[in-house]
Protein backbone atom coordinates (compact mmCIF):
# COMPACT_ATOMS: atom_id res chain seq x y z
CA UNK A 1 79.76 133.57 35.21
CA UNK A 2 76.52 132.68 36.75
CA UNK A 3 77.14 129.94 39.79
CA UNK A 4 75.75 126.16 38.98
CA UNK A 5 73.19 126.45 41.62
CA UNK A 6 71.38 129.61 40.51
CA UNK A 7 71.60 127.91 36.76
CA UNK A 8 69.93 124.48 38.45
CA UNK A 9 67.55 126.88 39.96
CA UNK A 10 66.58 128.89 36.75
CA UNK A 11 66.15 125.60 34.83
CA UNK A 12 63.64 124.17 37.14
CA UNK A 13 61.65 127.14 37.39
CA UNK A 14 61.86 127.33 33.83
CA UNK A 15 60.51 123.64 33.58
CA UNK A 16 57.88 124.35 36.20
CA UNK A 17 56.48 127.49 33.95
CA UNK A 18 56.42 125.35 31.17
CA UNK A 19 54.58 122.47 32.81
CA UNK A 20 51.19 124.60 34.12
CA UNK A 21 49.68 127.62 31.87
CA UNK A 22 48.23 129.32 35.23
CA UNK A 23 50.33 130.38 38.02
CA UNK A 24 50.02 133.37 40.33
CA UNK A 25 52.91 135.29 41.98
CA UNK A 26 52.46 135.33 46.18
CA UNK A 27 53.52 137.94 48.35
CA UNK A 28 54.17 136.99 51.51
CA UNK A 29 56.01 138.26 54.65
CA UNK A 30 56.41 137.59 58.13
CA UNK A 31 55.13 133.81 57.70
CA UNK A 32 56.73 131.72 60.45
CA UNK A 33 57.66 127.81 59.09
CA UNK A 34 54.68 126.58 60.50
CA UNK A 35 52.39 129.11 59.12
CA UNK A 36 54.38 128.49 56.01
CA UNK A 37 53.76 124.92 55.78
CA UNK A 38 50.49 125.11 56.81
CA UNK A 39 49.77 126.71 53.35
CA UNK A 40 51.54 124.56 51.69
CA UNK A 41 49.43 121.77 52.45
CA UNK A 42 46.27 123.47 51.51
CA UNK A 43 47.66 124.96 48.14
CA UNK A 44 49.23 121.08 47.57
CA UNK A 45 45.85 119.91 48.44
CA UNK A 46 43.97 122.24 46.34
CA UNK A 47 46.33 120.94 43.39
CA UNK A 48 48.92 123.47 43.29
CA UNK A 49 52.33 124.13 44.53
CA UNK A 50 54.07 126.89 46.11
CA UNK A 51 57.77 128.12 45.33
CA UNK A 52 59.71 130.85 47.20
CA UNK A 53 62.24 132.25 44.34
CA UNK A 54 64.53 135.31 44.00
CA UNK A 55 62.96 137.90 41.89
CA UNK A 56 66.01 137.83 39.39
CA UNK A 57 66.19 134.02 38.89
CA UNK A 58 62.21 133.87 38.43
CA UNK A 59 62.30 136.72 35.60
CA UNK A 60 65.53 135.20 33.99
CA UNK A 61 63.19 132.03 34.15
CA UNK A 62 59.53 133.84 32.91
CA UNK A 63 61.90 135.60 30.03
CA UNK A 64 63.05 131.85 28.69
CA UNK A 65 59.19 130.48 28.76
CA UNK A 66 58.29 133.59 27.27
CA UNK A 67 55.74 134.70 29.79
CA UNK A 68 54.21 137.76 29.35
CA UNK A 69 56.32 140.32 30.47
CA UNK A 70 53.73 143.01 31.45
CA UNK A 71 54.11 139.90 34.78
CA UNK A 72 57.14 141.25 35.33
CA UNK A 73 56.05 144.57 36.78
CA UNK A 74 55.34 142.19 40.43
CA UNK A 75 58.59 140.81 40.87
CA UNK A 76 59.56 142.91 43.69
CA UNK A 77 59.59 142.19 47.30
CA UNK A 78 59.30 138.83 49.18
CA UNK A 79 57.70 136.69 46.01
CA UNK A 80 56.56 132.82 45.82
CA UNK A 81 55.14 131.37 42.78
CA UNK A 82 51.51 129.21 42.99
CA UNK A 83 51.50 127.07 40.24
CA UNK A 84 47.92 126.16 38.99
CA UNK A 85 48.65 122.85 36.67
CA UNK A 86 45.19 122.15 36.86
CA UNK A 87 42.60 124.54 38.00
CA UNK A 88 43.14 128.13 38.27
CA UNK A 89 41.33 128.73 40.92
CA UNK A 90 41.29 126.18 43.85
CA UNK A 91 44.78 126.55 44.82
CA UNK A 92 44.39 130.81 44.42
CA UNK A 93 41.30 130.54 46.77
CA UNK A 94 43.64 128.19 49.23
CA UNK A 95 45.69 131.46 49.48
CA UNK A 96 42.73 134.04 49.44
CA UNK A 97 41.42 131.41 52.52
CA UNK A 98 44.30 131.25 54.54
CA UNK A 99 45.04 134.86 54.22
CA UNK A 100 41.98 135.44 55.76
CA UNK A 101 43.44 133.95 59.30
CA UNK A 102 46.80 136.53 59.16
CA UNK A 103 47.75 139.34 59.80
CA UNK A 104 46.80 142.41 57.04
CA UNK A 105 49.44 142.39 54.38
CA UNK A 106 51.11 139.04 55.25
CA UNK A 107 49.88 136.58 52.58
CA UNK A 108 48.25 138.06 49.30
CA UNK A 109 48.22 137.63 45.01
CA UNK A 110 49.80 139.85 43.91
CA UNK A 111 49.31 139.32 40.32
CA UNK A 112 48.66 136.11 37.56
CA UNK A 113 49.16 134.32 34.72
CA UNK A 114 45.57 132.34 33.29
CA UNK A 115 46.07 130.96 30.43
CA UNK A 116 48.17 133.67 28.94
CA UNK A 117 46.34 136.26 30.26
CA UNK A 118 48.20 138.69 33.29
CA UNK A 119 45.69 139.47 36.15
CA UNK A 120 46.69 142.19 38.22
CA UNK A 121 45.95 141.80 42.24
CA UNK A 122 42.28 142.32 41.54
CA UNK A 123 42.15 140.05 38.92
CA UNK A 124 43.64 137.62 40.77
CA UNK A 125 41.37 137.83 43.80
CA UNK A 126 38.30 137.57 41.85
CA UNK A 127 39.55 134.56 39.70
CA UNK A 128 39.99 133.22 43.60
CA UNK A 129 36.39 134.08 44.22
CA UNK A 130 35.10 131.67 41.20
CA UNK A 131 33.66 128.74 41.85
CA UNK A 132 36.61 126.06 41.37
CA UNK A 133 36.81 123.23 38.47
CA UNK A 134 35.35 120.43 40.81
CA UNK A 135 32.51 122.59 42.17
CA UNK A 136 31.35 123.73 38.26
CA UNK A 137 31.48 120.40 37.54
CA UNK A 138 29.34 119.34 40.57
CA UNK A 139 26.98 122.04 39.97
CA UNK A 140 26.63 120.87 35.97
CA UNK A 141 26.47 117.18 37.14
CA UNK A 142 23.38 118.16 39.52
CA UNK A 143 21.76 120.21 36.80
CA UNK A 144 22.22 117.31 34.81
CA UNK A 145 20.82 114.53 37.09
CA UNK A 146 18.03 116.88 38.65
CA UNK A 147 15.83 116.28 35.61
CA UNK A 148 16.84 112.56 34.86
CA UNK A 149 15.73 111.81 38.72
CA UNK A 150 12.74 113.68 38.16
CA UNK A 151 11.71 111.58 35.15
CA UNK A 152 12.94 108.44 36.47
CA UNK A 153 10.63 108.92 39.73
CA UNK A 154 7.61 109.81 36.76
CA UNK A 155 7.91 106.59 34.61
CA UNK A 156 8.68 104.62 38.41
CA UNK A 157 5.04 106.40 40.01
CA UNK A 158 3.30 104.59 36.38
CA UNK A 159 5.08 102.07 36.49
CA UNK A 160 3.95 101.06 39.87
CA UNK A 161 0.44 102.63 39.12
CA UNK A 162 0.29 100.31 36.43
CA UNK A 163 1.73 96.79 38.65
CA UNK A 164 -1.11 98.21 41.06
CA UNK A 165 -3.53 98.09 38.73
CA UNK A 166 -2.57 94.61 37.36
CA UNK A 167 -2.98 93.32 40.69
CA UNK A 168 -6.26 94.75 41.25
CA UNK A 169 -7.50 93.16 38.23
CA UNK A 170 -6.02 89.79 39.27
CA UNK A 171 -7.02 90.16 42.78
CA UNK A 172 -10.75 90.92 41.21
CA UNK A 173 -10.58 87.98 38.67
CA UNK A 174 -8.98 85.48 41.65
CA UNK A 175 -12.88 86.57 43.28
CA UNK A 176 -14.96 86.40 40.88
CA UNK A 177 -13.65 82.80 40.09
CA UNK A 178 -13.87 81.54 43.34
């Protein structure tokens, strides 16, 4: 008879697979609690969230959602779930980012779920490589508004070639009739 606890547990890992398509499964060892808080505020302000689970509860929970279970293969060792609600890749790069500033083998994707799709560690570290959501929609935004300025400054220059004109001519009219 499985304890109340674990079955709280499994439910709200359950409910947090079912609320994001994209999550990522973190290995991660030797972190001290300040470390360990440290990235969670960059992975929370990316616009994810990290969970530490037991392996056992987290595949009782992926089996439920019906994850793919070729994900299952990476449950094993110290594992903490990145959920991805959002975008995919900000809160992955978070990870790939503050990875960078440990030890070798402390912090590290181990594998990933994008929309339905498993990424093994590779996979995983290149989707972290991508540009994120806000930064493809910056760069489309500028691509956008780089032509639009350059039009707007066009019909502006004859606009104010033409007001220059005008003036001339009234300046030149303003003489004549004096």
């Amino acid at each position: 008879m499985p304890k109340p606890a674990k079955v709280k547990e499994v439910e709200a890992l359950r409910e947090a697979l079912k609320a994001t398509p994209n999550f990522y499964l973190v290995e991660f060892s030797g972190l001290s609690v300040t470390a360990t808080n440290n990235l969670r505020g960059s992975i929370l302000q990316a616009g994810g969230e990290l969970r530490v689970a037991k392996n056992t509860l987290l595949r009782l929970a992926m089996r439920e959602e019906k994850v793919p279970e070729a994900i299952e293969a990476w449950l094993e060792g110290p594992t903490a779930l990145l959920l991805c609600p959002e975008d995919p890749v900000a809160p992955a790069k978070a990870v790939v980012d503050f990875a960078g500033n440990l030890a070798e083998g402390m912090l590290r994707l181990k594998a990933g779920v994008v929309e339905g799709r498993v990424l093994d560690s590779a996979g995983a570290e290149a989707m972290a490589k991508l540009p994120s959501k806000l930064e493809i929609q910056s760069m489309a935004l500028g691509a956008l508004a780089g032509p639009l300025n350059s039009l707007v400054g066009v019909l502006n220059g004859a606009l104010s070639d033409l007001v220059f004109t005008l003036q001339a001519v009234a300046d030149k009219r303003k003489e004549e009739g004096n």
